[in-house]
Protein backbone atom coordinates (compact mmCIF):
# COMPACT_ATOMS: atom_id res chain seq x y z
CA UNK A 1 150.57 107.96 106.51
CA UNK A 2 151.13 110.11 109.30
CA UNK A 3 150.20 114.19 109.03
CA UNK A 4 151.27 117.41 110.07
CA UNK A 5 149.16 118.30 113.52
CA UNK A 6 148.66 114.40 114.29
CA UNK A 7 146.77 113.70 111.83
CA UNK A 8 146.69 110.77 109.49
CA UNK A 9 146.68 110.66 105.60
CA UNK A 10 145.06 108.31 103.43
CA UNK A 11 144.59 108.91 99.58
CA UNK A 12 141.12 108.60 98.32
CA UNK A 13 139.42 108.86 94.96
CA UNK A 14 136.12 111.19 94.65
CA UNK A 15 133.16 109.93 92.52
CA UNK A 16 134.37 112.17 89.53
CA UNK A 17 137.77 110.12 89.76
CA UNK A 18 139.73 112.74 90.86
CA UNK A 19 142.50 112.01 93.37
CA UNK A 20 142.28 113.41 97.01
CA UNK A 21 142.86 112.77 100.35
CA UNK A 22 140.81 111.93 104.01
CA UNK A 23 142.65 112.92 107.32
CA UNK A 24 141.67 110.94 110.10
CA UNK A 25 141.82 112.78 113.36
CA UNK A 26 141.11 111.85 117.06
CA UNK A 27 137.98 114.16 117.00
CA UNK A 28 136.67 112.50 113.50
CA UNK A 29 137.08 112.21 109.62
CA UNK A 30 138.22 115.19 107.44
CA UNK A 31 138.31 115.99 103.97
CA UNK A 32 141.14 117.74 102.15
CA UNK A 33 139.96 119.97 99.49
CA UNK A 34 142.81 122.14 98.24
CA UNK A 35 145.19 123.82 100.58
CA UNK A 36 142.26 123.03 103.49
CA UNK A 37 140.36 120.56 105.88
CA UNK A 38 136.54 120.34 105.29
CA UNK A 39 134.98 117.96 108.34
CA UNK A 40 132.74 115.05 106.91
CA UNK A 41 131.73 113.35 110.19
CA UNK A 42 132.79 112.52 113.81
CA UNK A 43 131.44 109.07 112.91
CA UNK A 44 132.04 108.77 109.23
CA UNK A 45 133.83 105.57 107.48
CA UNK A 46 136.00 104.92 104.62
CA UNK A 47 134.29 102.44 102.23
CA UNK A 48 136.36 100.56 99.84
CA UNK A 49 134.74 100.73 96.05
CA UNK A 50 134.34 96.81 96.88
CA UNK A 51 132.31 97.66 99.81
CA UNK A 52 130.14 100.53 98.13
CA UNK A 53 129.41 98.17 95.53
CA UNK A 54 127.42 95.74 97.78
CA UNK A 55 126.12 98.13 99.80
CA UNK A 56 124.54 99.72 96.51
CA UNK A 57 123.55 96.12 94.76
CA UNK A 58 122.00 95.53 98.48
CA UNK A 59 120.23 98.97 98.05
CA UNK A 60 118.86 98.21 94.46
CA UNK A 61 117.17 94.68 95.31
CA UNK A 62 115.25 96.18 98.24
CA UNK A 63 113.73 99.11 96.51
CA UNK A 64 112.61 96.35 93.71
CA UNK A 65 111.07 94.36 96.67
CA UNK A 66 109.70 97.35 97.73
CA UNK A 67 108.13 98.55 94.95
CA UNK A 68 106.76 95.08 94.25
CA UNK A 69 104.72 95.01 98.01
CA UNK A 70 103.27 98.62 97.18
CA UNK A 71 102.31 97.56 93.91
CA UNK A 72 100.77 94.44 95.34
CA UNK A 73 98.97 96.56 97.73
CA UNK A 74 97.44 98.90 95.22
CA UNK A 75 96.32 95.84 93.45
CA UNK A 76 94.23 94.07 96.05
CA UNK A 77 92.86 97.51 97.01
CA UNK A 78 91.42 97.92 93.72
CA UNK A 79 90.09 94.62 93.86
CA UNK A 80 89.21 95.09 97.56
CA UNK A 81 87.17 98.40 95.87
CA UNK A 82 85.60 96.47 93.26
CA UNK A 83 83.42 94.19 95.11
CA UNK A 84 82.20 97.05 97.89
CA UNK A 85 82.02 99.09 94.28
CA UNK A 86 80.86 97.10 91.43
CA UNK A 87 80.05 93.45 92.26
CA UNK A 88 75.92 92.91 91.93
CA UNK A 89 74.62 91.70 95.56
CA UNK A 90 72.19 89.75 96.34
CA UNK A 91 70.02 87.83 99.34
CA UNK A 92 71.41 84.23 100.26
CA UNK A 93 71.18 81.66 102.24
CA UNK A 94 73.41 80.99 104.96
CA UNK A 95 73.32 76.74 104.88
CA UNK A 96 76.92 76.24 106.82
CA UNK A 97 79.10 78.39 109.59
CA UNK A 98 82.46 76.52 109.98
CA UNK A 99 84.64 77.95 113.13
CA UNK A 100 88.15 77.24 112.29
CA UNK A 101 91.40 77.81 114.06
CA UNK A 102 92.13 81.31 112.30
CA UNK A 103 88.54 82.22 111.43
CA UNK A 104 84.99 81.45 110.25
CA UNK A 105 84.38 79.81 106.84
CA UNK A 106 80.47 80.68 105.43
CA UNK A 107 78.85 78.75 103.17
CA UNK A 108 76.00 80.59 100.86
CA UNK A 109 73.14 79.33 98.92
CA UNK A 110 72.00 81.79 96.39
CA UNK A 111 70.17 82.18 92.52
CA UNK A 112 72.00 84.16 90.13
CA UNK A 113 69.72 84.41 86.23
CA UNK A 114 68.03 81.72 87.37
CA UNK A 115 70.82 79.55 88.10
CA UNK A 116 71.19 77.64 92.34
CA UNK A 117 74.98 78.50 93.12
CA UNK A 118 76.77 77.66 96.64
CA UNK A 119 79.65 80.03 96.71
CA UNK A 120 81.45 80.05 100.09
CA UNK A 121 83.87 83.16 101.91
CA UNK A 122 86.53 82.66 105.23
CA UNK A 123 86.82 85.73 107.80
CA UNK A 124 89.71 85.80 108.89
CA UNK A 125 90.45 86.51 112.81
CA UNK A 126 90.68 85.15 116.32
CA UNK A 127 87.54 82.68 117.05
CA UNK A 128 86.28 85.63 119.42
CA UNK A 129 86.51 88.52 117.19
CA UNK A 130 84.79 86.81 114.37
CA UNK A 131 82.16 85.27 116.86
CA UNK A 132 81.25 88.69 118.04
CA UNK A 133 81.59 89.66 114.47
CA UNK A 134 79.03 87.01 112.79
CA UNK A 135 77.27 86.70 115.74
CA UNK A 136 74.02 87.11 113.17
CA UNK A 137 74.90 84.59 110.78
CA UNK A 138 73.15 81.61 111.85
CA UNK A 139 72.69 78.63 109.49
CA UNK A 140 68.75 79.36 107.61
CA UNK A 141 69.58 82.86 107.82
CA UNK A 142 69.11 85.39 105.28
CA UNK A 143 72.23 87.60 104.52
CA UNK A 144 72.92 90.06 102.35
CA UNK A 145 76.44 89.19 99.57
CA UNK A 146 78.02 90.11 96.66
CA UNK A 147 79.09 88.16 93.94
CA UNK A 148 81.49 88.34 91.07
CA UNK A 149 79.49 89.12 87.60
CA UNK A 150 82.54 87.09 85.68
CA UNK A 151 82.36 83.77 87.99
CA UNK A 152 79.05 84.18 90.53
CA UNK A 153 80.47 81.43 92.68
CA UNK A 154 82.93 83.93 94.49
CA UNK A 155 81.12 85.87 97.23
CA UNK A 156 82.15 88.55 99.54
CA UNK A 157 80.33 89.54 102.42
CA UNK A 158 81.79 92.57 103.69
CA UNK A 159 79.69 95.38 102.14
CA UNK A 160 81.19 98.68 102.79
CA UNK A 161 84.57 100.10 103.03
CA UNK A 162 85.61 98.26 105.96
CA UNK A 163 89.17 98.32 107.29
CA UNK A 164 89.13 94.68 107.65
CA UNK A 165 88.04 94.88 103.89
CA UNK A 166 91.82 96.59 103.39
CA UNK A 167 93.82 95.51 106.17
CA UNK A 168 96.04 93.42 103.87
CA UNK A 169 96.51 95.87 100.96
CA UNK A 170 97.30 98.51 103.54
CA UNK A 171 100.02 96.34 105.26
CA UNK A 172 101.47 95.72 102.24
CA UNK A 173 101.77 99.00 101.08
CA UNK A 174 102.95 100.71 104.40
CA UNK A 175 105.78 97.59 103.79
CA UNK A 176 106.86 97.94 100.68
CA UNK A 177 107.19 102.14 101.14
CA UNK A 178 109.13 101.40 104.41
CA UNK A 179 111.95 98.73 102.27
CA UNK A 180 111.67 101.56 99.32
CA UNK A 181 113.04 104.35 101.81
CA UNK A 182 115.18 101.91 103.27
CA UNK A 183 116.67 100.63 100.21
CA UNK A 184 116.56 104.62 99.01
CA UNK A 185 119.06 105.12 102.19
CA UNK A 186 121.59 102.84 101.77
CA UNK A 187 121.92 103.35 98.16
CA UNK A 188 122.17 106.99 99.00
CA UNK A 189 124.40 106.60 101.87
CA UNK A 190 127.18 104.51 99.88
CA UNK A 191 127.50 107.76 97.73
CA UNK A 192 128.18 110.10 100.34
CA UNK A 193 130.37 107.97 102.21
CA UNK A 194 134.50 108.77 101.14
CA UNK A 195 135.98 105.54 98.87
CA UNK A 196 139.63 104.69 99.96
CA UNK A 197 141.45 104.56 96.92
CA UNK A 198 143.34 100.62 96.10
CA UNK A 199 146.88 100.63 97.86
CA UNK A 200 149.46 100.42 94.92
């Protein structure tokens, strides 16, 4: 509907239901409140209440998502911190060194109580970062593990609060914050964008 000082009326409905209007000019999108304009934004759009629906049911899922990777990543750090923390270590054996296409898999022979167990642990990373890496672990070879009290036949080898130790948990967590504010923004956004009100 066309406006007083070339501007263009639409009715709209605000989020408490109330009935007002959105001038469209050639310099941007205005509000009327009362007898007066109020600018909203040179670039701003008029949503339809379908439209700010799905943008806020595509907001919701990805802060769930989200919240499910940082969660994941505080788990496996508190694991990650239990074996550097808690797990008993002891001396092994190394008895195989297996190079494989994304990293090394180590094979341990070790006594636990008086118990023989053969637990065995993959580092993961290109075949020359893990060669330089292990370069000491050579098959006869006695290295220094960790082992899980609840099942002894789980090893970890990495010692100290390495950041290849908490690589993963890290990723995920930087991840999941970055879909949380994400999801945060779009949910957020579809509120302060203007609804256009159904066309009777």
């Amino acid at each position: 509907m066309q406006g007083a000082g070339g501007f263009e009326y639409s009715a709209c409905v605000d989020e408490r239901g109330e009935a007002g209007g959105v001038e469209r000019a050639r310099d941007g999108v205005w509000e009327r409140v009362g007898e007066g304009l109020v600018s909203l934004d040179t670039n701003a759009e008029i949503l339809t209440r379908t439209e700010r629906i799905g943008f806020r049911a595509l907001g919701v899922p990805v802060i769930v998502v989200g919240l499910g990777l940082l969660g994941l990543g505080c788990w496996m750090a508190y694991g990650q911190w239990q074996r550097v923390a808690q797990w008993p270590r002891t001396n092994a054996t190394l008895i195989r060194k297996d190079v494989l296409s994304g990293g090394t898999r180590l094979v341990f022979d070790y006594e636990v109580g008086g118990r023989r167990f053969t637990g065995s642990e993959v580092r993961l990373g290109s075949e020359k970062s893990v060669a330089a890496t292990l370069e000491s672990y050579r098959p006869g070879t006695s290295q220094r593990i960790s082992y899980n009290p609840e099942d002894p036949g789980e090893i970890e080898t990495i010692l100290s609060y390495d950041w290849e130790l908490f690589e993963a948990p890290v990723a995920s967590g930087i991840f999941g914050l970055l879909l949380i504010f994400g999801g945060v923004g779009v949910y957020r956004w579809s509120y302060g964008t203007p609804v256009e009100s159904p066309k009777s």
